[in-house]
Protein backbone atom coordinates (compact mmCIF):
# COMPACT_ATOMS: atom_id res chain seq x y z
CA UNK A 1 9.54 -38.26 30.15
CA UNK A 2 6.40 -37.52 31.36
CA UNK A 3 4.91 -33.17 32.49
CA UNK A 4 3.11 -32.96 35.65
CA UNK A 5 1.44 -29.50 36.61
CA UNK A 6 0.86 -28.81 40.13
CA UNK A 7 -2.12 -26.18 40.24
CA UNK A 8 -5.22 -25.24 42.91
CA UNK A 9 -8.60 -24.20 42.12
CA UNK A 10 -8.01 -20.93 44.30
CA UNK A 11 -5.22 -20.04 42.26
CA UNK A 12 -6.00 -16.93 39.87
CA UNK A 13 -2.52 -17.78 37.39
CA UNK A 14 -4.01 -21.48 37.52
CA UNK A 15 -7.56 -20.54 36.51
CA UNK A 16 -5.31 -18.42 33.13
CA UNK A 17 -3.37 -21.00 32.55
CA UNK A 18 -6.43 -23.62 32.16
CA UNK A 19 -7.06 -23.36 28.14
CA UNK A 20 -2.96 -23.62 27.46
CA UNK A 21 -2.80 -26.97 29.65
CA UNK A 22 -5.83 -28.15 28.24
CA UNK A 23 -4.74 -27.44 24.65
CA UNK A 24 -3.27 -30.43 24.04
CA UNK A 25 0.15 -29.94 22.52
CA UNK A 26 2.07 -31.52 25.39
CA UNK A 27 0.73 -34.48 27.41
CA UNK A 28 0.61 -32.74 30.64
CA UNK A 29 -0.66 -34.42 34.40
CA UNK A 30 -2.71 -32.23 36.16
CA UNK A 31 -2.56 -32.28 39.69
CA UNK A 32 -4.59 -29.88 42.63
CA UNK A 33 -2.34 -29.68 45.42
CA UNK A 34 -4.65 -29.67 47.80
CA UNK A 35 -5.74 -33.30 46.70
CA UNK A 36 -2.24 -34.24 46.48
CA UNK A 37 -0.32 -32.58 48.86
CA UNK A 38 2.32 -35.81 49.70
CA UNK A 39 3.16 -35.70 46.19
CA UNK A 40 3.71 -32.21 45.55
CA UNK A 41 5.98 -32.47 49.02
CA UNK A 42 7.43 -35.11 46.85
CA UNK A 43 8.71 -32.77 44.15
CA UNK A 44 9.09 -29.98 46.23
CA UNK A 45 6.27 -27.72 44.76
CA UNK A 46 6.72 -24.58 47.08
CA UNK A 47 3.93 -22.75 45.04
CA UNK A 48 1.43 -23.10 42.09
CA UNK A 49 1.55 -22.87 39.16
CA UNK A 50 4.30 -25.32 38.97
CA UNK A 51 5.32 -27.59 35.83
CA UNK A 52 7.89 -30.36 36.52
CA UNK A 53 9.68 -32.31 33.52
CA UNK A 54 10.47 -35.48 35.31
CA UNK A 55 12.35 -38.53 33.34
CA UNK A 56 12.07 -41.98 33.31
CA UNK A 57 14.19 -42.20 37.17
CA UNK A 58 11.56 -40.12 38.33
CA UNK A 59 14.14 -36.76 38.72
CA UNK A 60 12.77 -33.58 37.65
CA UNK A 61 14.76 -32.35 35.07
CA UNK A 62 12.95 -29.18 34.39
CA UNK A 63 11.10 -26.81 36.77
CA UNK A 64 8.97 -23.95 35.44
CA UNK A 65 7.05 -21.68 38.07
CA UNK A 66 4.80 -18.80 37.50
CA UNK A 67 2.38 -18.20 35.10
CA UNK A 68 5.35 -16.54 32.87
CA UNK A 69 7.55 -19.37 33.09
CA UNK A 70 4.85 -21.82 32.09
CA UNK A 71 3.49 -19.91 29.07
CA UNK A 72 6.64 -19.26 27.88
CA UNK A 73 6.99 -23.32 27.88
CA UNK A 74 3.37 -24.06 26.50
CA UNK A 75 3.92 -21.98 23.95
CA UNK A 76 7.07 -22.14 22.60
């Protein structure tokens, strides 16, 4: 199982949600979109913030997107 968050540095929820990714607790990817836009096509990442829970196959299993949806996740 691995977290991947899709964010952008012109993204205002992005820029809040900086010192919860960064925290620690969870082993979270960080990806800009801009820099990766085939993979965020990949995953279908339609906007940022967006945290994917993706398993072993490479599925997502989980999708959280918002800045709601991912602090609820962070920190919970």
């Amino acid at each position: 199982m691995k977290y991947i968050y899709f964010g952008a540095k012109w993204c205002s929820p992005c820029k809040q949600l900086k010192p919860l990714i960064n925290s620690g607790k969870y082993p979270i990817i960080q990806k800009d979109v801009d820099g990766n836009l085939a993979e965020a096509q990949k995953y279908k990442v339609r906007s940022v913030p967006t945290l994917l829970w993706i398993d072993d196959d490479d599925t997502v299993t989980k999708r959280y997107v918002g800045l709601t949806d991912i602090k609820t996740f962070l920190t919970t």
